[in-house]
N, C-alpha and C. Protein backbone atom coordinates (compact mmCIF):
# COMPACT_ATOMS: atom_id res chain seq x y z
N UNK A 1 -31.27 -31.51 -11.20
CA UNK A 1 -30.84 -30.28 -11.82
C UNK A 1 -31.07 -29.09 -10.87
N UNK A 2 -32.14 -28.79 -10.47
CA UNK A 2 -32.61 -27.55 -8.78
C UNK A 2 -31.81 -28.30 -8.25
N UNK A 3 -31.10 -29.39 -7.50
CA UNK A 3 -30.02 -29.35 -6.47
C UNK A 3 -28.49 -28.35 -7.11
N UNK A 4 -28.53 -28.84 -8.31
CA UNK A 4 -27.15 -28.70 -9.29
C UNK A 4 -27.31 -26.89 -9.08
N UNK A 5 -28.35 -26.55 -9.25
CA UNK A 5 -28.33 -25.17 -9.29
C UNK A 5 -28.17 -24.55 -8.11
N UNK A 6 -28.99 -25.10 -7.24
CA UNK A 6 -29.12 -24.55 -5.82
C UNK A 6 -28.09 -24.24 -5.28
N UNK A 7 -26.76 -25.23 -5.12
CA UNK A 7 -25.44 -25.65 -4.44
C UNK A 7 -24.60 -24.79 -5.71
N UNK A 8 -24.56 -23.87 -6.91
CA UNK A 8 -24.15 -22.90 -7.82
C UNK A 8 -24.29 -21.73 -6.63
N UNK A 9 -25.51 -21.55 -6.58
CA UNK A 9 -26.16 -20.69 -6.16
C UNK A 9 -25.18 -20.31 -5.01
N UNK A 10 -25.14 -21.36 -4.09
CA UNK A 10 -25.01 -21.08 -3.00
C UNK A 10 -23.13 -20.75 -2.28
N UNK A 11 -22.80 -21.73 -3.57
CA UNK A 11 -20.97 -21.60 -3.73
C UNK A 11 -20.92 -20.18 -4.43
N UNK A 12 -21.85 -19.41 -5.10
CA UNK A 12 -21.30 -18.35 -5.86
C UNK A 12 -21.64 -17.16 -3.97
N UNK A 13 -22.41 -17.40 -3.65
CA UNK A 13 -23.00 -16.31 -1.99
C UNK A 13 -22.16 -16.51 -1.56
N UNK A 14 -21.51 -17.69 -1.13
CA UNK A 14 -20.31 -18.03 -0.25
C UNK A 14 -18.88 -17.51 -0.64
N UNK A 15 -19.06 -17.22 -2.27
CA UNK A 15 -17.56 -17.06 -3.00
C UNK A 15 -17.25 -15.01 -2.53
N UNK A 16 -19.13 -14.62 -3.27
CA UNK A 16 -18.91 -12.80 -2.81
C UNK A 16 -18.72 -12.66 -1.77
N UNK A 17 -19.19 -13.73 -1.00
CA UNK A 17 -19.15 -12.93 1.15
C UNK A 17 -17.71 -13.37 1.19
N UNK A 18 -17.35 -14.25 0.67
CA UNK A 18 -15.73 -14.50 1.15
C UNK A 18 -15.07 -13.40 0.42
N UNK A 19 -15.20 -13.04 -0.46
CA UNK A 19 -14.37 -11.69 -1.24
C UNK A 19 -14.61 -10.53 0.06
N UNK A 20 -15.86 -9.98 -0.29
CA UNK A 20 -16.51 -8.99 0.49
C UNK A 20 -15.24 -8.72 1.56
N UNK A 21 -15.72 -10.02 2.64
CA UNK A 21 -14.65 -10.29 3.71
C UNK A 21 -13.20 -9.78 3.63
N UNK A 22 -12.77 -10.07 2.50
CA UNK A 22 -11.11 -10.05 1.95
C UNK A 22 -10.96 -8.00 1.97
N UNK A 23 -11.85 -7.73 1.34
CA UNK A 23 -11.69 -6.17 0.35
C UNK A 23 -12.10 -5.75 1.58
N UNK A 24 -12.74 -5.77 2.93
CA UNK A 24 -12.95 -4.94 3.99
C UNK A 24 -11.53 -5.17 5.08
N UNK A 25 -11.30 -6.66 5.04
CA UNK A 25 -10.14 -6.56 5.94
C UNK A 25 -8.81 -6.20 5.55
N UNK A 26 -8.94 -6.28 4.11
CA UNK A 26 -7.15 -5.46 3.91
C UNK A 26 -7.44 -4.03 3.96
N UNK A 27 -8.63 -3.19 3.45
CA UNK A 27 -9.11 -2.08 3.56
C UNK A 27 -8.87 -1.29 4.91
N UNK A 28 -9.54 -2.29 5.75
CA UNK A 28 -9.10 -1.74 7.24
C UNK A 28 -7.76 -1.84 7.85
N UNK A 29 -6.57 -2.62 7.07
CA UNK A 29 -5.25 -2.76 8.01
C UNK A 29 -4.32 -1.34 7.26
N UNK A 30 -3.67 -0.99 8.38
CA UNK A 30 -2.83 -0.19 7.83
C UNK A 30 -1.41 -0.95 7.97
N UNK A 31 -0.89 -1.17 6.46
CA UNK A 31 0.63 -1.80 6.99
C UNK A 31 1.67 -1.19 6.18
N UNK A 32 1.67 -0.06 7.11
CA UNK A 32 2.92 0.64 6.50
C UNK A 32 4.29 0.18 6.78
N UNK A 33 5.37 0.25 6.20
CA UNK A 33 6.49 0.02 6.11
C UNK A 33 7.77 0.94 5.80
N UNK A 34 9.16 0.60 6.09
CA UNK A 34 9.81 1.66 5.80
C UNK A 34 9.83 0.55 3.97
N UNK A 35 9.61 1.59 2.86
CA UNK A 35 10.06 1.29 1.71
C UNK A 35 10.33 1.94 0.70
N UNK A 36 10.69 1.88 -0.74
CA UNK A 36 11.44 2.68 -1.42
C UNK A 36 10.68 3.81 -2.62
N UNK A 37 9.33 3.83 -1.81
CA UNK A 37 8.36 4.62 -2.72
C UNK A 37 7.18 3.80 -1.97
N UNK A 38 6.52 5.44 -2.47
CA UNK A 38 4.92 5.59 -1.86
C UNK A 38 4.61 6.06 -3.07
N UNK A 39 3.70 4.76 -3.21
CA UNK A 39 2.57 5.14 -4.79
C UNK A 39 1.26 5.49 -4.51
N UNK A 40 1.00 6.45 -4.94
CA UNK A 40 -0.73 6.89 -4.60
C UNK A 40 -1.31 7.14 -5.98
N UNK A 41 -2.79 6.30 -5.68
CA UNK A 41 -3.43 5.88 -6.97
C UNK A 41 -4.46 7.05 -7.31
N UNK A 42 -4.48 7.18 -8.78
CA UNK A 42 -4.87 8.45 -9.35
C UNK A 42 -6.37 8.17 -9.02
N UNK A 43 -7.21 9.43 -9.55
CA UNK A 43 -8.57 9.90 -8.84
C UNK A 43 -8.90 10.89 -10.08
N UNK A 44 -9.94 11.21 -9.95
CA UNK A 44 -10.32 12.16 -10.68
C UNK A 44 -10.16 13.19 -10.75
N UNK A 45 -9.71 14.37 -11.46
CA UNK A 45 -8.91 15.84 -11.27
C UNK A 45 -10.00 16.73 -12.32
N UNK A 46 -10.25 17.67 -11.66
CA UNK A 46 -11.00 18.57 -12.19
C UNK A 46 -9.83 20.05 -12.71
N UNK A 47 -9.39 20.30 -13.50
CA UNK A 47 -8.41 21.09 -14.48
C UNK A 47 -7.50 21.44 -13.49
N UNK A 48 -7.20 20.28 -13.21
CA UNK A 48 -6.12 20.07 -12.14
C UNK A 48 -6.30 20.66 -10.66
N UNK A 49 -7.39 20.40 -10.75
CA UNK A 49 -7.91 20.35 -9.47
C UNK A 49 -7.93 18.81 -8.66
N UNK A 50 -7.87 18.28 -7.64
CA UNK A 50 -8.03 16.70 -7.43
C UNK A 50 -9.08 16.61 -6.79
N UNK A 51 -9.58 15.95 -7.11
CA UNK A 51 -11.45 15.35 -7.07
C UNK A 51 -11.46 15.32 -5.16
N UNK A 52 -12.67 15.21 -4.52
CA UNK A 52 -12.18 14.72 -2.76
C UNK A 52 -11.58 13.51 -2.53
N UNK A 53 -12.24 12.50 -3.61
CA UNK A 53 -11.49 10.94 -3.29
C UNK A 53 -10.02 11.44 -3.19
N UNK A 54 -9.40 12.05 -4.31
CA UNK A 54 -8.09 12.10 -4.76
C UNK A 54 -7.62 12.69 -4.08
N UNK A 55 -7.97 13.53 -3.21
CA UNK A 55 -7.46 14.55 -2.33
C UNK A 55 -7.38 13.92 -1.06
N UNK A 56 -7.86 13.32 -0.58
CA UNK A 56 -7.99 12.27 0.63
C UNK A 56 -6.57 11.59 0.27
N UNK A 57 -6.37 10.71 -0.66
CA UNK A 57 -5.49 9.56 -1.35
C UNK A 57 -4.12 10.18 -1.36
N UNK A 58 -4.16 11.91 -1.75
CA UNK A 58 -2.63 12.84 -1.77
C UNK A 58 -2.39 13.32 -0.34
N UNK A 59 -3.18 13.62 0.57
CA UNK A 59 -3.17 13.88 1.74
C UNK A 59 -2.35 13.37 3.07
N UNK A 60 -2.95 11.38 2.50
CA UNK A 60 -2.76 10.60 3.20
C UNK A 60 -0.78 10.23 2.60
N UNK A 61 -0.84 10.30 1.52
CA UNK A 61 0.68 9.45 0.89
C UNK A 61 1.42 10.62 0.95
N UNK A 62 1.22 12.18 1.28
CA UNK A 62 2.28 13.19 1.87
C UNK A 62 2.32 13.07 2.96
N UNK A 63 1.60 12.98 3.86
CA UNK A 63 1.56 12.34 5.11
C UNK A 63 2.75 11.39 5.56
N UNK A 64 2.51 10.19 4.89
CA UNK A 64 3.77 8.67 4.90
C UNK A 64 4.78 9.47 4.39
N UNK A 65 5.32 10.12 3.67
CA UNK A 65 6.45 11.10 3.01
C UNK A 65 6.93 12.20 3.90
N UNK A 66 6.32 12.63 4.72
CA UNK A 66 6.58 13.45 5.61
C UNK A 66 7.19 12.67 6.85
N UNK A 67 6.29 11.67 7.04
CA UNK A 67 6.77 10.23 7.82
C UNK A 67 7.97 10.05 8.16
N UNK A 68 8.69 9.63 6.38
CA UNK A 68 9.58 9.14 6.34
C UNK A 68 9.64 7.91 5.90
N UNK A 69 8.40 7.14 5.80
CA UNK A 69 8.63 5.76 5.21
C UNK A 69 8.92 5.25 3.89
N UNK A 70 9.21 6.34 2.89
CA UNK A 70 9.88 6.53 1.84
C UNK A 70 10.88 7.36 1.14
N UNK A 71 11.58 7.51 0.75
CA UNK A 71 11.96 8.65 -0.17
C UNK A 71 12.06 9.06 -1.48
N UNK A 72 10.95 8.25 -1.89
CA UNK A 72 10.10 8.74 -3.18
C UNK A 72 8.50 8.44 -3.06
N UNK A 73 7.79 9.79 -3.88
CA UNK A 73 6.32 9.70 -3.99
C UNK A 73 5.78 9.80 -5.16
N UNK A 74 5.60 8.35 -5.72
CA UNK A 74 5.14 8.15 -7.03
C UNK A 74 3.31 8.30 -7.18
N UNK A 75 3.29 9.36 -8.25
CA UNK A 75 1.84 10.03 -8.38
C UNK A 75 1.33 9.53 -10.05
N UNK A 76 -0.09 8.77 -9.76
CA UNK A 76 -0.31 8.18 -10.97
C UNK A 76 -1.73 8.70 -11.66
N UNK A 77 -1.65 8.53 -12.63
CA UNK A 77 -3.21 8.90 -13.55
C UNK A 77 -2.57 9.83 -14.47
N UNK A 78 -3.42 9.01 -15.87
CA UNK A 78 -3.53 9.72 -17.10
C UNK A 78 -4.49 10.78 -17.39
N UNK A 79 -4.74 10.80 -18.39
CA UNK A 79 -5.81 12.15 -19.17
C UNK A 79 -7.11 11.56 -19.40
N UNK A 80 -8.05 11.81 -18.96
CA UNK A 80 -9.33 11.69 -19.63
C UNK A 80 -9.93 12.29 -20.56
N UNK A 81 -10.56 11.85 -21.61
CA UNK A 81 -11.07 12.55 -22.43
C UNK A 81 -10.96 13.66 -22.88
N UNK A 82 -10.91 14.72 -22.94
CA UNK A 82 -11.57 16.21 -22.52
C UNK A 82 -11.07 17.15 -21.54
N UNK A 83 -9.60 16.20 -20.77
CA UNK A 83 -9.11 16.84 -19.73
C UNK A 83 -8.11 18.14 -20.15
N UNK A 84 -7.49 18.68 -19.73
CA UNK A 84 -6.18 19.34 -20.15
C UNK A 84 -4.80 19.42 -19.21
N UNK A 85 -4.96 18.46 -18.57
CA UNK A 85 -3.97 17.43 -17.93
C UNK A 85 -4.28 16.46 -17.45
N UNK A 86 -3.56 15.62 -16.49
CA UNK A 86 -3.31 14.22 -16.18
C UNK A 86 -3.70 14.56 -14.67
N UNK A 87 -3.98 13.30 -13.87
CA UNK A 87 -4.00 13.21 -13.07
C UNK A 87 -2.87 13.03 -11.88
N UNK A 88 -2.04 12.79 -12.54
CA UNK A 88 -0.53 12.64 -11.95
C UNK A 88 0.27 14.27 -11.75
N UNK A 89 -0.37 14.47 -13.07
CA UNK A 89 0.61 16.58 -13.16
C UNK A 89 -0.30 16.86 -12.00
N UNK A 90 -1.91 16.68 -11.89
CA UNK A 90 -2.98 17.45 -10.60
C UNK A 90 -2.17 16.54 -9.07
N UNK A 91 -1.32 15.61 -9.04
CA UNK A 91 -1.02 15.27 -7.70
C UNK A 91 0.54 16.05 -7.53
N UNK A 92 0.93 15.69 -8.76
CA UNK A 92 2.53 16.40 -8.43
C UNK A 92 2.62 17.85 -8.02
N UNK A 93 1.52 18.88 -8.72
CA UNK A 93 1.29 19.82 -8.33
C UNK A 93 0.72 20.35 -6.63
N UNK A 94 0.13 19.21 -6.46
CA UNK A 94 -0.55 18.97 -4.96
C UNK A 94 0.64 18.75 -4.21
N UNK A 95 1.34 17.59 -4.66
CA UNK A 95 2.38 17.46 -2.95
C UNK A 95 3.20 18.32 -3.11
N UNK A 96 3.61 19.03 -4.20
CA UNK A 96 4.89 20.21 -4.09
C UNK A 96 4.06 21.50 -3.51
N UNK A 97 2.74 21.63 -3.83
CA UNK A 97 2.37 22.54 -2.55
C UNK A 97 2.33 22.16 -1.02
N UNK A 98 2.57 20.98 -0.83
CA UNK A 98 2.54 20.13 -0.09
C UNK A 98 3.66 20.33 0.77
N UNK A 99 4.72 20.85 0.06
CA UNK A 99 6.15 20.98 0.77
C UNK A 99 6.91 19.48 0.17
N UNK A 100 6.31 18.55 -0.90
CA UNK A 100 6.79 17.33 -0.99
C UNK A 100 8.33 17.93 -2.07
N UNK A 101 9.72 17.61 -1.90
CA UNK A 101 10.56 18.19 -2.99
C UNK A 101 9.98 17.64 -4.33
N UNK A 102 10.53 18.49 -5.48
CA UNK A 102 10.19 17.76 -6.61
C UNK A 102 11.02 16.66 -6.99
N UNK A 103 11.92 16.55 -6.70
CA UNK A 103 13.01 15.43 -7.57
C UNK A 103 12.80 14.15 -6.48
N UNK A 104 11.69 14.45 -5.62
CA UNK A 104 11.35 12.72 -4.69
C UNK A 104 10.42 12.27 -5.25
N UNK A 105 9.52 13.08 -6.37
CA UNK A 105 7.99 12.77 -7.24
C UNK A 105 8.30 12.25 -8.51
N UNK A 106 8.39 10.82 -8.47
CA UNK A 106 8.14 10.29 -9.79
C UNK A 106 6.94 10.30 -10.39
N UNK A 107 6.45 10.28 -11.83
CA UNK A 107 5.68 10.36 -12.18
C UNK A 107 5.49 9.13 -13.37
N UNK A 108 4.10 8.59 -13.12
CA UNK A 108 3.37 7.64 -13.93
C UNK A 108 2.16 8.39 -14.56
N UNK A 109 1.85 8.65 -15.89
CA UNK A 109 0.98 9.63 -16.49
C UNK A 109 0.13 9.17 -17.43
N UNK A 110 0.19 7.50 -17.73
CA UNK A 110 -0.42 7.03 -19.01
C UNK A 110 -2.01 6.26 -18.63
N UNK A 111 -1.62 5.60 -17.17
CA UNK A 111 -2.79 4.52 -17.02
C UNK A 111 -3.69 5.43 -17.22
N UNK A 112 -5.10 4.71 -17.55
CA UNK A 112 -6.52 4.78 -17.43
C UNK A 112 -7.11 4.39 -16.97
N UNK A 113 -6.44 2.88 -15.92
CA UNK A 113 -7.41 2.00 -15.50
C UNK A 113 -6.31 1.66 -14.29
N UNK A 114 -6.99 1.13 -13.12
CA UNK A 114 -6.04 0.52 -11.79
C UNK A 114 -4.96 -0.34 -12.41
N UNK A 115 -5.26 -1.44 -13.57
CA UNK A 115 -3.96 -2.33 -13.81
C UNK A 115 -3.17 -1.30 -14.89
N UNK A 116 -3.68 -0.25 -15.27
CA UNK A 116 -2.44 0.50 -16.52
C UNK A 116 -1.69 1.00 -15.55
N UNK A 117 -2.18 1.93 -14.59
CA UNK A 117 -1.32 2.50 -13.79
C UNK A 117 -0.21 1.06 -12.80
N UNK A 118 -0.46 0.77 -12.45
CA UNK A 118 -0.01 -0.45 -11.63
C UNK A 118 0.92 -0.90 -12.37
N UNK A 119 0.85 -1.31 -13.84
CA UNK A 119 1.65 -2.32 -14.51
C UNK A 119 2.72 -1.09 -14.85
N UNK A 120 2.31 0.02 -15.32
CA UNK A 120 3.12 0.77 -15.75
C UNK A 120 4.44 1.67 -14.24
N UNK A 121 3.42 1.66 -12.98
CA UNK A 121 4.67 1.67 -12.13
C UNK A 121 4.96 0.78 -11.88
N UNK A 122 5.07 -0.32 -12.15
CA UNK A 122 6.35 -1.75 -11.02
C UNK A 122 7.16 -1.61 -12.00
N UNK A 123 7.06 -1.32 -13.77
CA UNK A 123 7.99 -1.02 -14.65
C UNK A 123 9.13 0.52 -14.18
N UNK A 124 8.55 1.57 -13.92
CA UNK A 124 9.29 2.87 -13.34
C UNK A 124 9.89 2.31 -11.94
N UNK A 125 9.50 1.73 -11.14
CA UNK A 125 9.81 1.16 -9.95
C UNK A 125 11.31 0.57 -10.22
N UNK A 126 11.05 -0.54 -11.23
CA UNK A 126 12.17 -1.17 -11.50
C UNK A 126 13.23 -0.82 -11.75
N UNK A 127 12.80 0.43 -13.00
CA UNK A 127 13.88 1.17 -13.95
C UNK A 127 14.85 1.50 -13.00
N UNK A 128 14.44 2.37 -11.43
CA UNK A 128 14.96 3.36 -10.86
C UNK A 128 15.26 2.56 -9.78
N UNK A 129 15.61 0.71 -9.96
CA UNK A 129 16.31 -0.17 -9.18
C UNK A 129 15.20 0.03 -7.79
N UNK A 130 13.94 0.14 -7.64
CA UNK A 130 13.14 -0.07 -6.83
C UNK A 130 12.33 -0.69 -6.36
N UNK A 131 12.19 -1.58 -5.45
CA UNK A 131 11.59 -2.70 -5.36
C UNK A 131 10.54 -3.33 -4.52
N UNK A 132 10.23 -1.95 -3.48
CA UNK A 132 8.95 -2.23 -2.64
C UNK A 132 8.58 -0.70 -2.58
N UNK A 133 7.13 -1.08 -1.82
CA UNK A 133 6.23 0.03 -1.86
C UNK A 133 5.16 0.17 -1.13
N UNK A 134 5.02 1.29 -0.76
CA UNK A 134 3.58 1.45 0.27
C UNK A 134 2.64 1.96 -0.64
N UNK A 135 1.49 1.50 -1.05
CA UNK A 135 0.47 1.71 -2.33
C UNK A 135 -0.39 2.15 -1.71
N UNK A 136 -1.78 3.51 -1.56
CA UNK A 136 -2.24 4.40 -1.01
C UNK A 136 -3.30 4.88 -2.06
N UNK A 137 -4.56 4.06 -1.36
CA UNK A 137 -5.94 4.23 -2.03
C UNK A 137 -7.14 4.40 -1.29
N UNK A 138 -8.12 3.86 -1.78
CA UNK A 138 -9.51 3.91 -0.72
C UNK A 138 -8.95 2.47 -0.13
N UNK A 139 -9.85 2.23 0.76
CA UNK A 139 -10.18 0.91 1.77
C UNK A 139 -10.54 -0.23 0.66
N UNK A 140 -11.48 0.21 -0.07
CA UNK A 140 -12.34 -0.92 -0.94
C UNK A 140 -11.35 -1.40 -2.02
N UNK A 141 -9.96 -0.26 -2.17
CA UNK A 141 -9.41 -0.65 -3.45
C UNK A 141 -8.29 -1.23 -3.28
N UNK A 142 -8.10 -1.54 -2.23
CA UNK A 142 -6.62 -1.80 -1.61
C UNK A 142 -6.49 -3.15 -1.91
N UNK A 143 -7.16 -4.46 -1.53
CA UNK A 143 -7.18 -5.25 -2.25
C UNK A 143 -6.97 -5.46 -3.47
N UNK A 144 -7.41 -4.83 -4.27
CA UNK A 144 -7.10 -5.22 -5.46
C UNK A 144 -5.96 -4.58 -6.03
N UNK A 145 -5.61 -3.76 -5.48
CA UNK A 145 -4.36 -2.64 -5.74
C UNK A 145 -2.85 -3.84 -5.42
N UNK A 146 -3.24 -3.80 -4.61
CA UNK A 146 -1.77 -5.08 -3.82
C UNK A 146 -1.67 -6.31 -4.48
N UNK A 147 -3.32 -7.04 -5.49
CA UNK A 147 -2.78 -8.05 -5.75
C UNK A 147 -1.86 -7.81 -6.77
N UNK A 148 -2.25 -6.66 -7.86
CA UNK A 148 -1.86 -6.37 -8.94
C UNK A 148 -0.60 -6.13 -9.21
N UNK A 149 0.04 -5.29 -7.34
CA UNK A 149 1.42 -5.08 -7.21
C UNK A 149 2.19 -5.96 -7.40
N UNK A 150 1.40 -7.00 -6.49
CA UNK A 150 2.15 -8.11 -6.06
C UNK A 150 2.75 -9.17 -7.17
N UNK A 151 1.37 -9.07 -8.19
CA UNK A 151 1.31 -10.08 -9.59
C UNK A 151 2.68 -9.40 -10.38
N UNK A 152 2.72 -8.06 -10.22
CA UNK A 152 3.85 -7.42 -11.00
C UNK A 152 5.55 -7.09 -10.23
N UNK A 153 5.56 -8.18 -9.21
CA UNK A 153 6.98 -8.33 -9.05
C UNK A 153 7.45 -7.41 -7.71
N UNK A 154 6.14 -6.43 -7.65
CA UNK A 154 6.42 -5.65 -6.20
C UNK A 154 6.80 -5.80 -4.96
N UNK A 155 7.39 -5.51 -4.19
CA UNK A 155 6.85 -5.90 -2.78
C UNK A 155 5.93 -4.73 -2.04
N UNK A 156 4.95 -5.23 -1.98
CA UNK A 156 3.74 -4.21 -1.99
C UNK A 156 3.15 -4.35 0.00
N UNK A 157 2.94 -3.08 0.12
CA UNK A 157 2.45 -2.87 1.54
C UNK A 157 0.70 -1.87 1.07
N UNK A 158 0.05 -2.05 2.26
CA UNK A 158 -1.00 -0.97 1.69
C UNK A 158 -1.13 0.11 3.20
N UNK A 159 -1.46 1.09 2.61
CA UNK A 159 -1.64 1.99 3.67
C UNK A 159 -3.00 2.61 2.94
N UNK A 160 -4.31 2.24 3.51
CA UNK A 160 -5.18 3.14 2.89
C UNK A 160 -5.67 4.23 3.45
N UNK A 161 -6.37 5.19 3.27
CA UNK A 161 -6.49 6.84 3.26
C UNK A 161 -8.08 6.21 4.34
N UNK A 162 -7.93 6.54 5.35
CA UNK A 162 -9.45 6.89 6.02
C UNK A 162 -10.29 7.88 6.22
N UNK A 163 -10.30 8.79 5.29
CA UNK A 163 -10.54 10.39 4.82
C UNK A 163 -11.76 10.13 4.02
N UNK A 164 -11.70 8.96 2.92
CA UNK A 164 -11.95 9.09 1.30
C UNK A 164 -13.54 9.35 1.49
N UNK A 165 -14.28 10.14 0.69
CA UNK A 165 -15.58 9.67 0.49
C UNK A 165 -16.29 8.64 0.49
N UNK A 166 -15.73 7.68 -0.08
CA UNK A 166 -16.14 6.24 -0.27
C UNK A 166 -16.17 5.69 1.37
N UNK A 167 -15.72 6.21 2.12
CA UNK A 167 -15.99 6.26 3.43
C UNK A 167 -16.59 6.25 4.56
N UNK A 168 -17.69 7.81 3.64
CA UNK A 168 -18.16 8.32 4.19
C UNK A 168 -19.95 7.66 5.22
N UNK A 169 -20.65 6.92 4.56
CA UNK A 169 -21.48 6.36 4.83
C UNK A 169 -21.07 4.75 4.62
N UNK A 170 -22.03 3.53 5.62
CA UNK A 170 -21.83 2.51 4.92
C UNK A 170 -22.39 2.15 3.88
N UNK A 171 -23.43 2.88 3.23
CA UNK A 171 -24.08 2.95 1.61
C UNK A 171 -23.07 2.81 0.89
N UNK A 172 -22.21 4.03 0.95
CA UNK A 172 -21.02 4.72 0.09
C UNK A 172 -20.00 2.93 -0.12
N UNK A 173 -19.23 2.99 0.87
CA UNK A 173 -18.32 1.81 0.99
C UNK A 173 -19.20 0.60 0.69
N UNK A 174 -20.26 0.08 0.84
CA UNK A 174 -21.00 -0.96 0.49
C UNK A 174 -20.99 -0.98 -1.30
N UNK A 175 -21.12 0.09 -1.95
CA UNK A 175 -21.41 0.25 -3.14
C UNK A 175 -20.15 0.29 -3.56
N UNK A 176 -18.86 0.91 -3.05
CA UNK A 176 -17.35 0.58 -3.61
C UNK A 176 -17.07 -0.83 -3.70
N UNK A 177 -17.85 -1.40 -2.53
CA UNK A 177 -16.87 -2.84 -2.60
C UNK A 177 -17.68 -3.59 -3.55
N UNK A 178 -19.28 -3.22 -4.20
CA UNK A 178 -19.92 -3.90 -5.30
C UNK A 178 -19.05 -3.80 -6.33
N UNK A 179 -18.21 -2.27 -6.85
CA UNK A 179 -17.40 -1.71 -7.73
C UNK A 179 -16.51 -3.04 -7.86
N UNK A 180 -15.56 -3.34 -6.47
CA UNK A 180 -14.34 -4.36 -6.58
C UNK A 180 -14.84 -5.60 -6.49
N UNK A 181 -15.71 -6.29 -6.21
CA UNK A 181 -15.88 -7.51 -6.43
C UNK A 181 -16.49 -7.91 -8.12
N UNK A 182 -16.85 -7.06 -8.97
CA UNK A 182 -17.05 -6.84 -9.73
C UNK A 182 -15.53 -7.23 -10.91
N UNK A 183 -14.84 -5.87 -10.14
CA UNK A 183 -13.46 -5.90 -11.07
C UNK A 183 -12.37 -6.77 -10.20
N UNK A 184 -12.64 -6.94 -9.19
CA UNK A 184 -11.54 -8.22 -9.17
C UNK A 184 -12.00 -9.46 -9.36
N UNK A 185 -13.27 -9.80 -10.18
CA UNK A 185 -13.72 -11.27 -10.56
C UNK A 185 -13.64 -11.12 -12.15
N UNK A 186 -13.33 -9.83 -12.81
CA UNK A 186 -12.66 -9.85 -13.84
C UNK A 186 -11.06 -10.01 -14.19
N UNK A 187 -10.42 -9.09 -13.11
CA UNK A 187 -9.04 -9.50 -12.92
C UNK A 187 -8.67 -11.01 -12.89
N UNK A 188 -9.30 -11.75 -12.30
CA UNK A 188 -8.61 -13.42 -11.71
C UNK A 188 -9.34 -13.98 -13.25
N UNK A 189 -10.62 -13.62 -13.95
CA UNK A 189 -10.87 -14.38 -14.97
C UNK A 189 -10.39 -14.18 -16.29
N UNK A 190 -9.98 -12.89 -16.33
CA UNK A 190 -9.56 -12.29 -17.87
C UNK A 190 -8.08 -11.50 -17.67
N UNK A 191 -7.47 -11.46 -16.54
CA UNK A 191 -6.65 -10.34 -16.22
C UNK A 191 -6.51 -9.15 -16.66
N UNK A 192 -7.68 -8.36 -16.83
CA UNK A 192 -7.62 -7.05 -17.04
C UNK A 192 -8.99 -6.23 -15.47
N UNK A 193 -8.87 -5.52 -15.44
CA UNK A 193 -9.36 -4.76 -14.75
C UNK A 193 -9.77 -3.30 -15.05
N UNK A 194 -11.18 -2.81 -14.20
CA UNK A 194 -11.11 -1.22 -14.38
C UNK A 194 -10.28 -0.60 -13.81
């Protein structure tokens, strides 16, 4: 029975370092593409203000838009609690100061969570006959961002933001990727996610 456990033990160390592994090396590739929308994942907005993560995340996906590797910039996040807007109105407002036009900014406004937003754009994606995408987050979230795309019919590229806070120290990013191995061992077991 201590062998039975031990060799648990030791397949579950082997299973996080192999994740770990996964969520740092898609984190670190940038693979941008020419495609038909740049989705950048919502963040926290202070009365429509965008949090630094979020501001890093809008920075980087006006950036690719300015590029050229799209010609649409889909901006996502709902309302929290207590808010008095969305996180999507605090980005749309951002890239049109941005110089981004308005009629290239689609908007996704309902998620609360990485798979609401996600599931709810590959649906807007579709509507508007669209079918790939450069998706634009932290490093740690990119993984899990792409599988979700991918699970939902996308053709998904990641370009992540090397700005973000989560960045900033390896404390910081060590403790994001506790965040995703966390929620992507809920994703593959229950398919829901934070």
């Amino acid at each position: 029975m201590l062998r039975l456990f031990a060799a648990a033990g030791v397949g579950l160390i082997l299973a996080f370092g192999w994740a770990s592994l996964r969520i740092w090396d898609t984190g670190n590739r940038d693979d941008r593409h020419s495609a038909d929308a740049i989705v950048v994942l919502g963040a926290a907005q202070y009365d429509g203000r965008p949090s630094p993560v979020f501001r890093a995340r809008l920075d980087h996906a006006v950036d690719l838009f300015e590029a050229g590797v799209a010609p649409y910039l889909v901006v996502t996040g709902g309302k929290a609690q207590g808010d008095r807007t969305t996180e999507a109105a605090a980005a749309r407002a951002f890239a049109i100061a941005r110089g981004v036009p308005s009629a290239a900014i689609l908007v996704e406004d309902r998620g609360r969570t990485t798979l609401e937003s996600l599931l709810s754009v590959a649906k807007l994606l579709r509507d508007q006959h669209l079918g790939s995408a450069v998706y634009v987050s932290d490093r740690t979230h990119m993984l899990r961002v792409l599988r979700i795309a991918r699970d939902s019919g996308i053709t998904a590229y990641g370009s992540p933001t090397a700005t973000s806070p989560t960045d900033a120290t390896l404390l910081s990013r060590a403790d994001a990727t506790v965040h995703e191995l966390g929620a992507l061992a809920l994703y593959f077991v229950s398919g829901e996610t934070p």
